[in-house]
PDB file of N, CA and C in Angstrom:
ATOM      1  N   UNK A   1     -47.647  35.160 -34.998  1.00  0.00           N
ATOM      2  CA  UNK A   1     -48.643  35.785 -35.846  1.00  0.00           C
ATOM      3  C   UNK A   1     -50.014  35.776 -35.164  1.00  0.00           C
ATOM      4  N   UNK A   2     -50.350  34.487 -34.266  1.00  0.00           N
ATOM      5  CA  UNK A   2     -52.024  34.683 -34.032  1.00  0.00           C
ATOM      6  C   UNK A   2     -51.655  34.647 -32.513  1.00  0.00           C
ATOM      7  N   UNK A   3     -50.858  34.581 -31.895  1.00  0.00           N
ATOM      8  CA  UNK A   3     -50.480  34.580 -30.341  1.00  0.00           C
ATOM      9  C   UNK A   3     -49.729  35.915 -29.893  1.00  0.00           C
ATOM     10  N   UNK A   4     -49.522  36.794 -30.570  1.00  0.00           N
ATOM     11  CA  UNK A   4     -48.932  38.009 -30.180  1.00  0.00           C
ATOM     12  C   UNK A   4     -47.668  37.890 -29.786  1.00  0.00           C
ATOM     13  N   UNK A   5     -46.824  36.558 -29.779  1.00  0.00           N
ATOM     14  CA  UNK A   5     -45.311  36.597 -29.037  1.00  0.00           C
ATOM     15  C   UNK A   5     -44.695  37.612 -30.035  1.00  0.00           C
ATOM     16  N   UNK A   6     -43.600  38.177 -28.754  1.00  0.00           N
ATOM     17  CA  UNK A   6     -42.528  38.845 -29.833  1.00  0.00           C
ATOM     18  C   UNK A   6     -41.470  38.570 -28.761  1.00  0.00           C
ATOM     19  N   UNK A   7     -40.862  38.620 -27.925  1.00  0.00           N
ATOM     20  CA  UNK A   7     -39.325  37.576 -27.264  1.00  0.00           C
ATOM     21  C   UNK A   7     -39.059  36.689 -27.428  1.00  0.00           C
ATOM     22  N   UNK A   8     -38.301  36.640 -27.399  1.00  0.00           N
ATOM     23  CA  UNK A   8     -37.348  35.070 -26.917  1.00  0.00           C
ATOM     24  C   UNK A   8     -38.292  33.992 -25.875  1.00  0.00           C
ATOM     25  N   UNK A   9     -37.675  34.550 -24.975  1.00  0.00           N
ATOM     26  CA  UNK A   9     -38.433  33.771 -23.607  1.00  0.00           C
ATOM     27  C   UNK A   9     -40.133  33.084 -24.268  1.00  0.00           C
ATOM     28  N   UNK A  10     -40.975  34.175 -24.628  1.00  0.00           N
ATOM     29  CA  UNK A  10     -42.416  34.046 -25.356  1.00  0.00           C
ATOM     30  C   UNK A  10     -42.328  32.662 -26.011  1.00  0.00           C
ATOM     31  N   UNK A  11     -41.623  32.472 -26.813  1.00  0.00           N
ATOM     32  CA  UNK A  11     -41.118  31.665 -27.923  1.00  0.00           C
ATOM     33  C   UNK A  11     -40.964  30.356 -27.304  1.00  0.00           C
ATOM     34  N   UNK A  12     -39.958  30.596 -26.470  1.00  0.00           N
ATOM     35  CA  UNK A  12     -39.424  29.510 -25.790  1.00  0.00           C
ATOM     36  C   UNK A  12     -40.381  28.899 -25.294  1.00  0.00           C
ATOM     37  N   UNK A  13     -41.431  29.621 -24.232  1.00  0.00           N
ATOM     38  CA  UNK A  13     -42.137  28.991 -23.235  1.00  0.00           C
ATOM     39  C   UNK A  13     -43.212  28.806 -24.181  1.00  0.00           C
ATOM     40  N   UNK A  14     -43.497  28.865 -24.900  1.00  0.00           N
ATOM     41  CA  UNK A  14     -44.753  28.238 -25.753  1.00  0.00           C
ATOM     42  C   UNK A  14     -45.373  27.173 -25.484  1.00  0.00           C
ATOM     43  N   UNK A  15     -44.461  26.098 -25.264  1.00  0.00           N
ATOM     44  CA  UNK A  15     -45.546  24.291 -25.044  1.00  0.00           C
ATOM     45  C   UNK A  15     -44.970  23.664 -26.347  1.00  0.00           C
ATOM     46  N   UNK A  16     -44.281  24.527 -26.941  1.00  0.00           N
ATOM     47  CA  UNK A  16     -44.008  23.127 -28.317  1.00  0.00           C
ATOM     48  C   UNK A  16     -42.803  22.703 -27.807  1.00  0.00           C
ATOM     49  N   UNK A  17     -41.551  22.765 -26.764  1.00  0.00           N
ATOM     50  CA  UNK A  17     -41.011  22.045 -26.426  1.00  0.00           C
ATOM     51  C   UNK A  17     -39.731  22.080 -27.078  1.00  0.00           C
ATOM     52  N   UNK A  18     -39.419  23.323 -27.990  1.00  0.00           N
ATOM     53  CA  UNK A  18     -38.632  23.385 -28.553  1.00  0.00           C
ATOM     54  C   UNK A  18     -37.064  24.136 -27.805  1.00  0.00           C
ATOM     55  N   UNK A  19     -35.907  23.693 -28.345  1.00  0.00           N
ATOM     56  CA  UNK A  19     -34.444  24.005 -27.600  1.00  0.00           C
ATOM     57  C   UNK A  19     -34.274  25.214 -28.041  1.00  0.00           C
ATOM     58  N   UNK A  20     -33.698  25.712 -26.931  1.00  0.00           N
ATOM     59  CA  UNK A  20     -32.832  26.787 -27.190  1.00  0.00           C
ATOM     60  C   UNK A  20     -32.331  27.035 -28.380  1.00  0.00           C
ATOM     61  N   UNK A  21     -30.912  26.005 -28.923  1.00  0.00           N
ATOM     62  CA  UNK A  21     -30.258  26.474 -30.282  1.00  0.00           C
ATOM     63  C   UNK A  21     -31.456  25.812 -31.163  1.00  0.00           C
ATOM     64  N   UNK A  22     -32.278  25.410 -31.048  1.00  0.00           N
ATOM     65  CA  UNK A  22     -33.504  25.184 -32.366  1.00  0.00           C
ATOM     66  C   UNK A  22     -33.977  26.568 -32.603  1.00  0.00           C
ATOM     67  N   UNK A  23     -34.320  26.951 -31.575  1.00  0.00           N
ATOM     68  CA  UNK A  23     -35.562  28.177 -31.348  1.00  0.00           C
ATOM     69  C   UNK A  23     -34.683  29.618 -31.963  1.00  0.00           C
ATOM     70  N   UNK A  24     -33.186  29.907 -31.434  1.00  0.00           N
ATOM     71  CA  UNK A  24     -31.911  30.480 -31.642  1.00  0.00           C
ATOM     72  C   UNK A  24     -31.906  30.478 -33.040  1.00  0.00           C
ATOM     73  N   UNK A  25     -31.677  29.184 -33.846  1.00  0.00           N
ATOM     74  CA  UNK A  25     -31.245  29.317 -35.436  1.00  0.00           C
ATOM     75  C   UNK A  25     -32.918  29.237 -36.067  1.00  0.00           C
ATOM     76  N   UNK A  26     -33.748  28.941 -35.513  1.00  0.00           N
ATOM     77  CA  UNK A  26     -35.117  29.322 -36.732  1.00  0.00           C
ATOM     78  C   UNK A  26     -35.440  30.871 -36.856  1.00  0.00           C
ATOM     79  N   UNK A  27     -35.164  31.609 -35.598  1.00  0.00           N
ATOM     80  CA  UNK A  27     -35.834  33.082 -35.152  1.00  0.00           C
ATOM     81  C   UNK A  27     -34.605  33.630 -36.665  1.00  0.00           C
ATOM     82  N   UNK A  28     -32.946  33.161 -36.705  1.00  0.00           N
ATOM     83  CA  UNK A  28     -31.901  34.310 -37.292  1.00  0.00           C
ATOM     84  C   UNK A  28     -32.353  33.300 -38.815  1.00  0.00           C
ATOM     85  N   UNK A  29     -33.063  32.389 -39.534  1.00  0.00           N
ATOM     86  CA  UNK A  29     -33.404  32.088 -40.649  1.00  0.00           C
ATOM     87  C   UNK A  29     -34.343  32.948 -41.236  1.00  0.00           C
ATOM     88  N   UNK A  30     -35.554  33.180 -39.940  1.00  0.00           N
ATOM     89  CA  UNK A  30     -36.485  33.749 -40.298  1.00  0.00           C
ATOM     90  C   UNK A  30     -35.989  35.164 -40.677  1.00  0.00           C
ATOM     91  N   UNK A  31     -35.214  35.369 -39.890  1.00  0.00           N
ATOM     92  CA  UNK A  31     -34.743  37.160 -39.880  1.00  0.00           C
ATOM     93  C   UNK A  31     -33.789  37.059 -40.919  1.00  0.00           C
ATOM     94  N   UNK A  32     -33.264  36.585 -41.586  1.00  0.00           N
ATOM     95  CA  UNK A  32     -32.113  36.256 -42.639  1.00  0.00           C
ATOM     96  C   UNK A  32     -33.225  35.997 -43.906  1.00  0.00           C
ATOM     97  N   UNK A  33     -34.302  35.538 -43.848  1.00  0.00           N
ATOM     98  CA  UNK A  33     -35.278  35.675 -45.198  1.00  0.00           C
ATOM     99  C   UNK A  33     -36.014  36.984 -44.915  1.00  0.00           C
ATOM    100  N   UNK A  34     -35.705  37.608 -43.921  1.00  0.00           N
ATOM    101  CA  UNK A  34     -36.562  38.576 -43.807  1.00  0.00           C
ATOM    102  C   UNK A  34     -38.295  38.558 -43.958  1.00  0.00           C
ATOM    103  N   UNK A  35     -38.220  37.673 -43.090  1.00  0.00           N
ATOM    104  CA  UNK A  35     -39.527  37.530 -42.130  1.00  0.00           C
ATOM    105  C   UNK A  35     -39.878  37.798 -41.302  1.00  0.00           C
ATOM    106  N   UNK A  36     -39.217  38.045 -40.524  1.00  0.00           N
ATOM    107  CA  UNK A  36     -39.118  38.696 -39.156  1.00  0.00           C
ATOM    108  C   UNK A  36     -38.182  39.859 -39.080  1.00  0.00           C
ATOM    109  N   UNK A  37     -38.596  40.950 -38.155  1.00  0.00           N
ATOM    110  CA  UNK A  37     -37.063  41.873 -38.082  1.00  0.00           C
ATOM    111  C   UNK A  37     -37.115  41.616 -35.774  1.00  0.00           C
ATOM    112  N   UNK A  38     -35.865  41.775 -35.992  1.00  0.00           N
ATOM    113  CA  UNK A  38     -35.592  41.638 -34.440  1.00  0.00           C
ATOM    114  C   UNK A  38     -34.978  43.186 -34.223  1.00  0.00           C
ATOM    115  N   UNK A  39     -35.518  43.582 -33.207  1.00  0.00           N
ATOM    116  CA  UNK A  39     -34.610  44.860 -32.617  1.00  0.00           C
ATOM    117  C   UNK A  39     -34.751  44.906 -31.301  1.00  0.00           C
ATOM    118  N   UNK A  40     -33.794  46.019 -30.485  1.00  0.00           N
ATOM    119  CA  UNK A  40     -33.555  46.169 -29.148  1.00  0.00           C
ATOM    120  C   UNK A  40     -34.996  46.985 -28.511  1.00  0.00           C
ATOM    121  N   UNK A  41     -35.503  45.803 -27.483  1.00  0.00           N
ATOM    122  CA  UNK A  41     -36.161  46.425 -26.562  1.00  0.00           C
ATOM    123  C   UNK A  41     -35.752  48.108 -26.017  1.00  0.00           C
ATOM    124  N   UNK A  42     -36.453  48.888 -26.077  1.00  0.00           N
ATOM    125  CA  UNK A  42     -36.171  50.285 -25.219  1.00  0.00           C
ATOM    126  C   UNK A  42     -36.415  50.323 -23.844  1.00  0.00           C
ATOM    127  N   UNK A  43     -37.495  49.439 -23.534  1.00  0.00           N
ATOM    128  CA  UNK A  43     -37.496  48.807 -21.974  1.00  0.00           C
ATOM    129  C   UNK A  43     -36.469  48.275 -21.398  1.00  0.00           C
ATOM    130  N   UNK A  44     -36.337  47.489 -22.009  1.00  0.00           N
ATOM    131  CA  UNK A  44     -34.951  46.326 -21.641  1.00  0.00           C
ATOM    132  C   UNK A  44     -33.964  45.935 -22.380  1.00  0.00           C
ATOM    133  N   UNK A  45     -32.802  47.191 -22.511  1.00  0.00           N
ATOM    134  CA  UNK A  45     -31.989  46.716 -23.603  1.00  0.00           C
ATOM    135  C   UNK A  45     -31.232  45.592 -23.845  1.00  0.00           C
ATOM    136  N   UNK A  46     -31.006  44.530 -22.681  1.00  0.00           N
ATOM    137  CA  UNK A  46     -31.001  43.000 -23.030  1.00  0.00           C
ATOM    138  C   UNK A  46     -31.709  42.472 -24.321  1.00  0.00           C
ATOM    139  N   UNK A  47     -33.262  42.939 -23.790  1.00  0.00           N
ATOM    140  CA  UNK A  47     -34.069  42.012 -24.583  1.00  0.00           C
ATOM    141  C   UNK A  47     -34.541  42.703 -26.056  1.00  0.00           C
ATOM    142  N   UNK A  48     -35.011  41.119 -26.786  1.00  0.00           N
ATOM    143  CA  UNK A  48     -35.093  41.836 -28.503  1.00  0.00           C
ATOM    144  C   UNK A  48     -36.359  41.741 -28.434  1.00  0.00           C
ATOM    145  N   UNK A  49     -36.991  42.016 -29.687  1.00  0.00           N
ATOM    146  CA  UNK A  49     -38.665  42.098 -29.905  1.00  0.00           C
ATOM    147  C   UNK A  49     -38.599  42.013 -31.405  1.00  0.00           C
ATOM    148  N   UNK A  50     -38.982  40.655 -31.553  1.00  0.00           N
ATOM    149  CA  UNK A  50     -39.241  40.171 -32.812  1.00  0.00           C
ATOM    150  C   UNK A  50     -40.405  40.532 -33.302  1.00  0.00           C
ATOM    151  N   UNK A  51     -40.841  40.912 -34.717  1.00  0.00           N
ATOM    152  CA  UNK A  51     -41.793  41.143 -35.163  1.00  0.00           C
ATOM    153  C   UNK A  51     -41.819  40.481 -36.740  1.00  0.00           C
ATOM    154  N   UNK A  52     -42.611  40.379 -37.385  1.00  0.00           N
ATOM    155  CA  UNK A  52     -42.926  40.274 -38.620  1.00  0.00           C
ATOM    156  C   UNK A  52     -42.975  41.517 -39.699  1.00  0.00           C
ATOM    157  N   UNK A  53     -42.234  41.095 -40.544  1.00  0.00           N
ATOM    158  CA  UNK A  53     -41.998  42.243 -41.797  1.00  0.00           C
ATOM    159  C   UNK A  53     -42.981  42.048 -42.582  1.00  0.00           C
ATOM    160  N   UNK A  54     -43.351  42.624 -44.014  1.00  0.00           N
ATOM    161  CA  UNK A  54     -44.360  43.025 -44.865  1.00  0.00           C
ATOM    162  C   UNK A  54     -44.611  41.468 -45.595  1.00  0.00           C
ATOM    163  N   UNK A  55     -43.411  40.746 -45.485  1.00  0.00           N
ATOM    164  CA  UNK A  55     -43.412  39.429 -46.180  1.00  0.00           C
ATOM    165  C   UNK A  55     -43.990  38.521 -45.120  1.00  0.00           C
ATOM    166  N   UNK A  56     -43.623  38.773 -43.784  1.00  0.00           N
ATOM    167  CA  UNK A  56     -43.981  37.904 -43.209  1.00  0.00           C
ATOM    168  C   UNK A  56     -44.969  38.066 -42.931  1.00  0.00           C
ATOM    169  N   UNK A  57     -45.809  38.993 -42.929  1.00  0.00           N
ATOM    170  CA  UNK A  57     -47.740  39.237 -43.367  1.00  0.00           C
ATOM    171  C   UNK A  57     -48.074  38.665 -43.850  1.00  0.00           C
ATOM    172  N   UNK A  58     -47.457  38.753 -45.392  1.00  0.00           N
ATOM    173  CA  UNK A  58     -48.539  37.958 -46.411  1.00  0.00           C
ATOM    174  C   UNK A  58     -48.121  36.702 -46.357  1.00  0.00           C
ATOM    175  N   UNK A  59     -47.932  36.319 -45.105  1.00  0.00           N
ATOM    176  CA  UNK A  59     -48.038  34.718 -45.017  1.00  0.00           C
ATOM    177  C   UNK A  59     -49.243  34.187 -44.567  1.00  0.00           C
ATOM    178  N   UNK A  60     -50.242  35.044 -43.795  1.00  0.00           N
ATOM    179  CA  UNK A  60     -51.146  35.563 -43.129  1.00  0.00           C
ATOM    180  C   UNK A  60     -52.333  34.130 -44.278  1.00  0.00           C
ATOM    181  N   UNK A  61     -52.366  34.843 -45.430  1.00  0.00           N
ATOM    182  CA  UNK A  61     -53.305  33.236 -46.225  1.00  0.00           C
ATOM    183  C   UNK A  61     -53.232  32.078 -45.896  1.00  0.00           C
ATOM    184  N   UNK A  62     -52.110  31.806 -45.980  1.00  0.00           N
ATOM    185  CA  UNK A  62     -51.217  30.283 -45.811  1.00  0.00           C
ATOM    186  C   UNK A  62     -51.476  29.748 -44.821  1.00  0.00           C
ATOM    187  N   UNK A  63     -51.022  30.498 -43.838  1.00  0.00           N
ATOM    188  CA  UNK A  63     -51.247  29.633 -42.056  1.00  0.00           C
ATOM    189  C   UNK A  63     -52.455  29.511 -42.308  1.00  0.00           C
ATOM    190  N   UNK A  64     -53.415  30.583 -42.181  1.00  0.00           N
ATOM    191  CA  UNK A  64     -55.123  30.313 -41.755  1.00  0.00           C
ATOM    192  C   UNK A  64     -55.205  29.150 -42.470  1.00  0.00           C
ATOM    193  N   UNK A  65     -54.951  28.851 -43.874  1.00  0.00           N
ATOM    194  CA  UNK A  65     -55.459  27.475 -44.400  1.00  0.00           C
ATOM    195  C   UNK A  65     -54.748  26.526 -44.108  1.00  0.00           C
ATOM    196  N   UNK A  66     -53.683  26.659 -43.057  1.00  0.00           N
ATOM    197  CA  UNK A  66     -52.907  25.915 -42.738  1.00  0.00           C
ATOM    198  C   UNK A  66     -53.553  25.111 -41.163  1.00  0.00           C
ATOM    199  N   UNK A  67     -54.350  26.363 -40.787  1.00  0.00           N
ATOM    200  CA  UNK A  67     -55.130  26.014 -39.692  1.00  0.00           C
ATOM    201  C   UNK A  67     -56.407  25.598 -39.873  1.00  0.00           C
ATOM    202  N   UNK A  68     -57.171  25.893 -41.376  1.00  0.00           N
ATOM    203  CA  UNK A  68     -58.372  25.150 -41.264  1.00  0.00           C
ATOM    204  C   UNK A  68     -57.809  23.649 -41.524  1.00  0.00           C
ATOM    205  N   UNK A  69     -57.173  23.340 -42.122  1.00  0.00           N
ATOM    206  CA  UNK A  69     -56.552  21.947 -42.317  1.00  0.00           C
ATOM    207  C   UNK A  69     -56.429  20.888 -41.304  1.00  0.00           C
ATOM    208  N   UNK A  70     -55.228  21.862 -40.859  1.00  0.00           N
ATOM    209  CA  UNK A  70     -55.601  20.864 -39.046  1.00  0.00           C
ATOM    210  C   UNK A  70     -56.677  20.623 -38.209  1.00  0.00           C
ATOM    211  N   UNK A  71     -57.840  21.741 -37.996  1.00  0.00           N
ATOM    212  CA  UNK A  71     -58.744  21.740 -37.330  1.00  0.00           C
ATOM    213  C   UNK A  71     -59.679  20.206 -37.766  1.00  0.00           C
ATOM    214  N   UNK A  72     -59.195  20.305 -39.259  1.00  0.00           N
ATOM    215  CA  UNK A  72     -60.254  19.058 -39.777  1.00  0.00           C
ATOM    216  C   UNK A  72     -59.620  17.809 -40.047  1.00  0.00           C
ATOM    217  N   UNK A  73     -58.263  17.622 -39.826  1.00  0.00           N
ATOM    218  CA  UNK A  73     -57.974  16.562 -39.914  1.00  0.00           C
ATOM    219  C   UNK A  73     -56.691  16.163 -38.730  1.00  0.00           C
ATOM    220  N   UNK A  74     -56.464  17.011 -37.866  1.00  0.00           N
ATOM    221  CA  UNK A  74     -55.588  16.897 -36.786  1.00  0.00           C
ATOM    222  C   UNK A  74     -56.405  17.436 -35.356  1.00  0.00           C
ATOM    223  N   UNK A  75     -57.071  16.179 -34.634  1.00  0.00           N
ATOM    224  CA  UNK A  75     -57.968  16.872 -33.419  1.00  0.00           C
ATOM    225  C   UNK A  75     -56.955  17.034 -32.804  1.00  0.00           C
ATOM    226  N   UNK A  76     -56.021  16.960 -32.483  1.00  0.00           N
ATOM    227  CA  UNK A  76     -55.432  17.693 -31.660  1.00  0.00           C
ATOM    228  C   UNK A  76     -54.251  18.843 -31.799  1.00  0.00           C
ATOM    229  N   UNK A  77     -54.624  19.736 -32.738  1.00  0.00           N
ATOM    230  CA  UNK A  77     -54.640  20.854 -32.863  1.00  0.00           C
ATOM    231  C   UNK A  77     -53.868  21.856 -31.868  1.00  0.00           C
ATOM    232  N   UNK A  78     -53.453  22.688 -32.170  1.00  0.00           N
ATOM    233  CA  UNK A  78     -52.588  23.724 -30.930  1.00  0.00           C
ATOM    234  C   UNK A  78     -53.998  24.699 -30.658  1.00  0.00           C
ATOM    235  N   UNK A  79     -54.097  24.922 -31.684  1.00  0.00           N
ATOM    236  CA  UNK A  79     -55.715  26.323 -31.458  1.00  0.00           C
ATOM    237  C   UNK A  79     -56.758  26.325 -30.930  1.00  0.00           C
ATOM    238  N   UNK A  80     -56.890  26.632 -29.784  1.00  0.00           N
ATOM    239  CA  UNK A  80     -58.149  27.386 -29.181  1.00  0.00           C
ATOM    240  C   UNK A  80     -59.191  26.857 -30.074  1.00  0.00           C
ATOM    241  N   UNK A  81     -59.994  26.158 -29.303  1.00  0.00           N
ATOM    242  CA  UNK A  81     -61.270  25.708 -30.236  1.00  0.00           C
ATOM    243  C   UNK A  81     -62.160  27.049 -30.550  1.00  0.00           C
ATOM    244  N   UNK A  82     -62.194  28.049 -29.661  1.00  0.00           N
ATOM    245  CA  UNK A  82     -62.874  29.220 -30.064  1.00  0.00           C
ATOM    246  C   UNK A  82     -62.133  30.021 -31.078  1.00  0.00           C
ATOM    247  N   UNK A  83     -60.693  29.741 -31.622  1.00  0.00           N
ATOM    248  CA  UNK A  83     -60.263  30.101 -32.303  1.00  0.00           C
ATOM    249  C   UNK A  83     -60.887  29.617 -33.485  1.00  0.00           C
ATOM    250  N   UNK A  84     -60.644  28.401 -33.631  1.00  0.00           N
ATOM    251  CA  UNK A  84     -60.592  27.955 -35.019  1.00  0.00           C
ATOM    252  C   UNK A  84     -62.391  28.079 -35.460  1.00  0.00           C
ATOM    253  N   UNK A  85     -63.524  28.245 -33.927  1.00  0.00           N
ATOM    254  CA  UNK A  85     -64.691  28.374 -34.824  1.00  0.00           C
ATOM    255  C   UNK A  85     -65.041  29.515 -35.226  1.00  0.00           C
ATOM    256  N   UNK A  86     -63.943  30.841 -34.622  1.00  0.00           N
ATOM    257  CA  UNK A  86     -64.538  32.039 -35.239  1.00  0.00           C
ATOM    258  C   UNK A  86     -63.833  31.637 -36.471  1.00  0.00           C
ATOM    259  N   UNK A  87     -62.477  31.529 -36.720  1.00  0.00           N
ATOM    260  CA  UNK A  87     -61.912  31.181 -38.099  1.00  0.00           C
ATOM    261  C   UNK A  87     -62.976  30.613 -39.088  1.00  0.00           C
ATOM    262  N   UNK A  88     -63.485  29.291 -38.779  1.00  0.00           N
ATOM    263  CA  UNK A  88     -64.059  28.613 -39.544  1.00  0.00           C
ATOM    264  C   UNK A  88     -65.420  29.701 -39.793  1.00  0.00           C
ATOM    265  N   UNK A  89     -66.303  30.336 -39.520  1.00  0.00           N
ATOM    266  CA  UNK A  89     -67.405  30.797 -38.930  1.00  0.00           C
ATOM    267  C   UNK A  89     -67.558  31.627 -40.806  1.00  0.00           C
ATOM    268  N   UNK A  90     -66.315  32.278 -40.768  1.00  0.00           N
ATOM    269  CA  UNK A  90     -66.490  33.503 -41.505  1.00  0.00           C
ATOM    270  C   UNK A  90     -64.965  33.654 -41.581  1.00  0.00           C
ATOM    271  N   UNK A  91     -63.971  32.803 -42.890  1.00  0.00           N
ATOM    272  CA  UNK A  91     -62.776  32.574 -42.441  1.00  0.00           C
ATOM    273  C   UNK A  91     -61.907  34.045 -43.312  1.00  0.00           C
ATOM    274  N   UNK A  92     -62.864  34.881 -44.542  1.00  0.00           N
ATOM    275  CA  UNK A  92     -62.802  36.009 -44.809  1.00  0.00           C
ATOM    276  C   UNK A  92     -62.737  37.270 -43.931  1.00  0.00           C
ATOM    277  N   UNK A  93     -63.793  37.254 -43.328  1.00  0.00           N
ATOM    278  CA  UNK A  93     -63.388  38.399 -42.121  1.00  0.00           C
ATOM    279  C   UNK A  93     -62.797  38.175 -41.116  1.00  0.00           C
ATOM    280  N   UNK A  94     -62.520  36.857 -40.426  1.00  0.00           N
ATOM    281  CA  UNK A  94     -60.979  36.527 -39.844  1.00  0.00           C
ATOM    282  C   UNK A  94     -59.903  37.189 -40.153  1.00  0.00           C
ATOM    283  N   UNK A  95     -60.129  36.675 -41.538  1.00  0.00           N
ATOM    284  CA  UNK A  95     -58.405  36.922 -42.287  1.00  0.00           C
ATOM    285  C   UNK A  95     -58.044  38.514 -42.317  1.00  0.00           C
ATOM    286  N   UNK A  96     -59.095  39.475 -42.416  1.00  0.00           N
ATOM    287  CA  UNK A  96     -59.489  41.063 -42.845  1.00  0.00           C
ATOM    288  C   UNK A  96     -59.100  41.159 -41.516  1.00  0.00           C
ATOM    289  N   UNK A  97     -59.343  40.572 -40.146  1.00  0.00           N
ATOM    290  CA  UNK A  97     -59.297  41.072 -38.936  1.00  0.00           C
ATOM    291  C   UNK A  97     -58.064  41.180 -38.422  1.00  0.00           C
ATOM    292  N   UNK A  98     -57.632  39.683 -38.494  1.00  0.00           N
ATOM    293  CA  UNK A  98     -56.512  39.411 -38.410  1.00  0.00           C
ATOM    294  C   UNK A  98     -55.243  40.451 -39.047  1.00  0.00           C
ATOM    295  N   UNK A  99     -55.585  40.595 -40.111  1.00  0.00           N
ATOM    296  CA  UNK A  99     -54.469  41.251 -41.313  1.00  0.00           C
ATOM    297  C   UNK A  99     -53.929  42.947 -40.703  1.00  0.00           C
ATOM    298  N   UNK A 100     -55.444  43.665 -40.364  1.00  0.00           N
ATOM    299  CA  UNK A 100     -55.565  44.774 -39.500  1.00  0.00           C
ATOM    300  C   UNK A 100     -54.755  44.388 -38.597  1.00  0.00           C
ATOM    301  N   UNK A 101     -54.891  43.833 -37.622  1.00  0.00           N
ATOM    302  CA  UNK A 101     -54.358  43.467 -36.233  1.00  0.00           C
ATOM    303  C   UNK A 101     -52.651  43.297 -36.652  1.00  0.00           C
ATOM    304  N   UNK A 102     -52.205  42.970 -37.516  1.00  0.00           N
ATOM    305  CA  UNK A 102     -51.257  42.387 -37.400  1.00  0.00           C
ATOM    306  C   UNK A 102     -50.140  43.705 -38.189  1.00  0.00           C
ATOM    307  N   UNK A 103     -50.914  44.730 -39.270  1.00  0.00           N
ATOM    308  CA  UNK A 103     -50.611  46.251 -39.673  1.00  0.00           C
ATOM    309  C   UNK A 103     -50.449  47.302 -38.296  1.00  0.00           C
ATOM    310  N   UNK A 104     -51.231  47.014 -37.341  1.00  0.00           N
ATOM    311  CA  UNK A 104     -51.362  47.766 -36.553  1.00  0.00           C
ATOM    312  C   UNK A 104     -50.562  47.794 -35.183  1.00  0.00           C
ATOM    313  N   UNK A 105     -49.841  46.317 -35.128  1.00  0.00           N
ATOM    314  CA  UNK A 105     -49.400  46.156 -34.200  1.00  0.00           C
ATOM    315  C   UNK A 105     -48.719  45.720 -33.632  1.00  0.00           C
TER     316      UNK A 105
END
């Protein structure tokens, strides 16, 4: 949602350290609540390109306050400190920015 991944590989190589069949059965939960939709790359028909569905938008509230949370009580945080101070700054037009960004793309 705020990192732009949409593969596998993306996912994988993140830094959270997570396995294969972890990473494997959360992506087909998410896509099984229909949170995500996965489809075939046209580049690379191997590869899929996960995205977020209309539900998995309006999750879009949740995290951000999920991220001012941490910022203030977990310093060590995954987010970009320039992240979280535009977040914090003006966490309304974040969210408006964000929301665009995420309709659009």
């Amino acid at each position: 949602m705020f990192k732009n991944r949409k593969y596998y590989r993306e996912f994988l190589e993140a830094g959270e350290g997570i396995s294969t069949n972890i990473l494997a059965d959360r992506l087909l939960r998410l896509e099984t609540a229909e949170v995500i939709t996965k489809s075939q790359d046209p580049e690379h028909g191997k590869r899929y390109i996960y995205s977020l569905t209309g539900k998995g938008v309006a999750l879009l509230p949740i995290m951000v306050n999920m991220i001012v949370w941490a910022a203030k009580y977990d310093e060590e945080t995954g987010m970009p400190k320039e992240f979280i101070k535009k977040l914090l700054r003006n966490p309304a037009e974040f969210e408006a920015e964000m929301l665009a960004s995420l309709k659009n793309g």
